[in-house]
N, C-alpha and C. Protein backbone atom coordinates (compact mmCIF):
# COMPACT_ATOMS: atom_id res chain seq x y z
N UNK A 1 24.42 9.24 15.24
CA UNK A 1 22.98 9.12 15.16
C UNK A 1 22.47 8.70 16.54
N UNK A 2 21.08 9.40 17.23
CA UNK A 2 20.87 8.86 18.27
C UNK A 2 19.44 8.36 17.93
N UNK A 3 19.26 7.32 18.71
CA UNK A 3 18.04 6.09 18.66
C UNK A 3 16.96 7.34 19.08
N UNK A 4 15.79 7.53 18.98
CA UNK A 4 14.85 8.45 19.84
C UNK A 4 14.41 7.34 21.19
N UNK A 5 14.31 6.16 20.68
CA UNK A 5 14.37 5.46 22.06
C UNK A 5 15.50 6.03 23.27
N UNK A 6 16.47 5.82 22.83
CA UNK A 6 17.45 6.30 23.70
C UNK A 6 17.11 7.83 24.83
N UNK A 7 16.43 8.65 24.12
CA UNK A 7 16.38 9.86 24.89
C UNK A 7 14.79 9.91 25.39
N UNK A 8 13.97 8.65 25.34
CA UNK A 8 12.61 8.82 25.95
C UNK A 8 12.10 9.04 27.19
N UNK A 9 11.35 9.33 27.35
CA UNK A 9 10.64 9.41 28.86
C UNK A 9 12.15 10.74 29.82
N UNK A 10 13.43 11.47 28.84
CA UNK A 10 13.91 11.94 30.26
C UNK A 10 14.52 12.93 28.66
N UNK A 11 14.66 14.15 29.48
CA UNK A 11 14.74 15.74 29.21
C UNK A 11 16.32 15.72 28.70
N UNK A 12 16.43 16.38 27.65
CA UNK A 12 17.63 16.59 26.73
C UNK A 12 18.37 17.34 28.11
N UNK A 13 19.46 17.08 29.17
CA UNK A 13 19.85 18.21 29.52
C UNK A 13 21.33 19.07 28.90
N UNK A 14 21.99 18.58 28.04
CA UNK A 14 22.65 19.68 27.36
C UNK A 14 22.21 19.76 25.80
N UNK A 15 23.10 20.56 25.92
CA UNK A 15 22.91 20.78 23.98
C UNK A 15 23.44 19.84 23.03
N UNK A 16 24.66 19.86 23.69
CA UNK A 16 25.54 19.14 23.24
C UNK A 16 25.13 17.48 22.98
N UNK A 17 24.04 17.04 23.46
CA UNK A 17 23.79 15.76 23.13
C UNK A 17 22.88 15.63 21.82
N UNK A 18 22.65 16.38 21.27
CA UNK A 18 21.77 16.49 20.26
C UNK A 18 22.33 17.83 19.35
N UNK A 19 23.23 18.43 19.89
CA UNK A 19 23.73 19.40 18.46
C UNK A 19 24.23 18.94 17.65
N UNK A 20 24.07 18.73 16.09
CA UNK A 20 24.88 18.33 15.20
C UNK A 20 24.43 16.86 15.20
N UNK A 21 23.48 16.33 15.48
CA UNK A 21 23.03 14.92 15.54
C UNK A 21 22.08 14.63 14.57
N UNK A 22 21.80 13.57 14.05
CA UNK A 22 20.78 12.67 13.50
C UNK A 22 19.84 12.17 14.59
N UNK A 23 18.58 12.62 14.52
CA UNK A 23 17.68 11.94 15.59
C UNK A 23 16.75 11.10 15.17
N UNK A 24 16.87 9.71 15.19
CA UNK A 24 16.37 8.27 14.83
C UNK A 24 14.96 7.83 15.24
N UNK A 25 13.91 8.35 14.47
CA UNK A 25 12.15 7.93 15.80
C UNK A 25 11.55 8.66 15.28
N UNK A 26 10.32 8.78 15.71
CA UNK A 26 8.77 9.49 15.30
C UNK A 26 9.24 11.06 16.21
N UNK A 27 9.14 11.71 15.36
CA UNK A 27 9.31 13.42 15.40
C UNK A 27 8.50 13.57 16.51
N UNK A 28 7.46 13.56 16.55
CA UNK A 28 6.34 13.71 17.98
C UNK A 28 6.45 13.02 19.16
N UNK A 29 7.67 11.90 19.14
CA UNK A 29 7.84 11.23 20.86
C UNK A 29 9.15 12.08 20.98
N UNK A 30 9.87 12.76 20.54
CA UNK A 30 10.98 13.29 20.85
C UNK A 30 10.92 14.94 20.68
N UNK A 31 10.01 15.40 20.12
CA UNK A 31 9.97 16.97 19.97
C UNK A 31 9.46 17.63 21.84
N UNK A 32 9.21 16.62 22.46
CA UNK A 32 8.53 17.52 24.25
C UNK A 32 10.21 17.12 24.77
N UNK A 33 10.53 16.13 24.51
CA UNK A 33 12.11 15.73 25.15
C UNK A 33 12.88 17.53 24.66
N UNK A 34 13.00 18.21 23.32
CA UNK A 34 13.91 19.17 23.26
C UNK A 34 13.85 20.30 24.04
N UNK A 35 14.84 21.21 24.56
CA UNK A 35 14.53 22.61 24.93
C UNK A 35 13.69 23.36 24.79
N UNK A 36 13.03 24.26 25.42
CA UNK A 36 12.15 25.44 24.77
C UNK A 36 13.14 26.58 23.77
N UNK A 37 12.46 26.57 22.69
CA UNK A 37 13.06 27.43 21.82
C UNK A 37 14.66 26.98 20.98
N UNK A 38 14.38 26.12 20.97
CA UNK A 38 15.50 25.24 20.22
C UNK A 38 15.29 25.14 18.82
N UNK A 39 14.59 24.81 18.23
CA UNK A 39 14.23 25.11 16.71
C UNK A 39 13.81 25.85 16.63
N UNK A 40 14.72 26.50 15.44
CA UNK A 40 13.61 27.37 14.51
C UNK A 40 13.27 26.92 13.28
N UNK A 41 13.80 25.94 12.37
CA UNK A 41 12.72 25.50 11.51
C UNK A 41 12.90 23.44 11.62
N UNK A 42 11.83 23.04 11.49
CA UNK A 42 12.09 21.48 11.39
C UNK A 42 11.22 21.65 10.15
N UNK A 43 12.06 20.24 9.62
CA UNK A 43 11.25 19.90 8.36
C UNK A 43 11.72 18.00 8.73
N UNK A 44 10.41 17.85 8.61
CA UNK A 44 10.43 16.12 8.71
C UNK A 44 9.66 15.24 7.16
N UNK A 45 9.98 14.41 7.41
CA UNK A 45 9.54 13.62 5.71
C UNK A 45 8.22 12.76 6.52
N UNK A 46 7.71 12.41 5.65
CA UNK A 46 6.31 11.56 5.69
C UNK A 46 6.92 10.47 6.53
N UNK A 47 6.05 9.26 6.50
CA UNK A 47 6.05 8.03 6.94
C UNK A 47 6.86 7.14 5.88
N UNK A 48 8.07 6.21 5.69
CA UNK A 48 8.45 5.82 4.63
C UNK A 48 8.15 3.94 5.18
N UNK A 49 8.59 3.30 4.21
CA UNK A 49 8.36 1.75 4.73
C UNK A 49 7.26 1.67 4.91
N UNK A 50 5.93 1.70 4.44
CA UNK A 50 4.70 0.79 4.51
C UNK A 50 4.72 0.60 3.39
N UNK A 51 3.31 -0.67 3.86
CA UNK A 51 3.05 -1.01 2.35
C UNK A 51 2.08 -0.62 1.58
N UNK A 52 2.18 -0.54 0.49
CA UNK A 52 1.85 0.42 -0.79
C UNK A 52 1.74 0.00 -1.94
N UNK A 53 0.63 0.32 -3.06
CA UNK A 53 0.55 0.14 -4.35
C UNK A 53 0.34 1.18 -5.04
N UNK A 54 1.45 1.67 -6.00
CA UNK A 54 1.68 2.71 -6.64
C UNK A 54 1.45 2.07 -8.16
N UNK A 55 -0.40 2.57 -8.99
CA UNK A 55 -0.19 2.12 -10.23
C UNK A 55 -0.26 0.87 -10.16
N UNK A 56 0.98 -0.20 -10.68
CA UNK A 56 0.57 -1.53 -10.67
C UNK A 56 2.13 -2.35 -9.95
N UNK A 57 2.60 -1.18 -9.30
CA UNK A 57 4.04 -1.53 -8.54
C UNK A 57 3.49 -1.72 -7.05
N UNK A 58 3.82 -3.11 -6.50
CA UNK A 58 3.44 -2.81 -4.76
C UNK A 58 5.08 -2.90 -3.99
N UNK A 59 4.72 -2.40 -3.34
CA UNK A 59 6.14 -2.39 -2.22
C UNK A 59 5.32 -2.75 -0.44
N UNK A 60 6.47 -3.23 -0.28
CA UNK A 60 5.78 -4.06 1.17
C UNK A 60 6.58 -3.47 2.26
N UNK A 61 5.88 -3.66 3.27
CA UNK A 61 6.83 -3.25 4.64
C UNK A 61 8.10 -3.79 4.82
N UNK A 62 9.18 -2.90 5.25
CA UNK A 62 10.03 -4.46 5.72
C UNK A 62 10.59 -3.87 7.27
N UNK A 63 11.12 -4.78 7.97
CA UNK A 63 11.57 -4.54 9.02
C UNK A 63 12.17 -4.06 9.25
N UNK A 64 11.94 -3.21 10.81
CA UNK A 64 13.06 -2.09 10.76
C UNK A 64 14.57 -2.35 10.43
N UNK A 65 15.32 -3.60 11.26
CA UNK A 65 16.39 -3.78 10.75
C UNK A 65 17.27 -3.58 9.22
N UNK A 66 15.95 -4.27 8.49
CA UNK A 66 16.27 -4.49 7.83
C UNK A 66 16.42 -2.93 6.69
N UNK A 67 15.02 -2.28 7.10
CA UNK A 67 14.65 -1.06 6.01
C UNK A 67 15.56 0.05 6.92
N UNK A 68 16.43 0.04 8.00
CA UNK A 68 17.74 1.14 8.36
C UNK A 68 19.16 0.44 7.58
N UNK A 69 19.22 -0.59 7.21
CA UNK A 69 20.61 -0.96 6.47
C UNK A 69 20.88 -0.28 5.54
């Protein structure tokens, strides 16, 4: 798994650092870091971990540490 911190602010230069990887961060600070023409399909999930009241169930934020364990 790589942190998206890890690859910020500087240009994927092989493939190999991201083929076959888990990429850890907000889809939009790391999608200008990839190659041109490197995907052809992404599918990303919503925002998970905020807090929320579903009905009469609330769920609360928790910290990153804690909500990657």
């Amino acid at each position: 798994m790589i942190n998206v911190s890890e690859l910020a602010n500087k240009a994927v230069k092989t493939l190999s650092e991201i083929t076959n990887k888990i990429l850890l961060g907000d889809a939009f600070k790391i999608i200008e870091q990839l190659p041109d023409k490197f995907i052809d399909l992404l599918i990303v999930d919503p925002p998970y971990n905020l807090s929320k009241t579903y009905s009469s169930k609330k769920f609360n934020k928790m910290s990153d540490n804690k909500y990657y364990l």
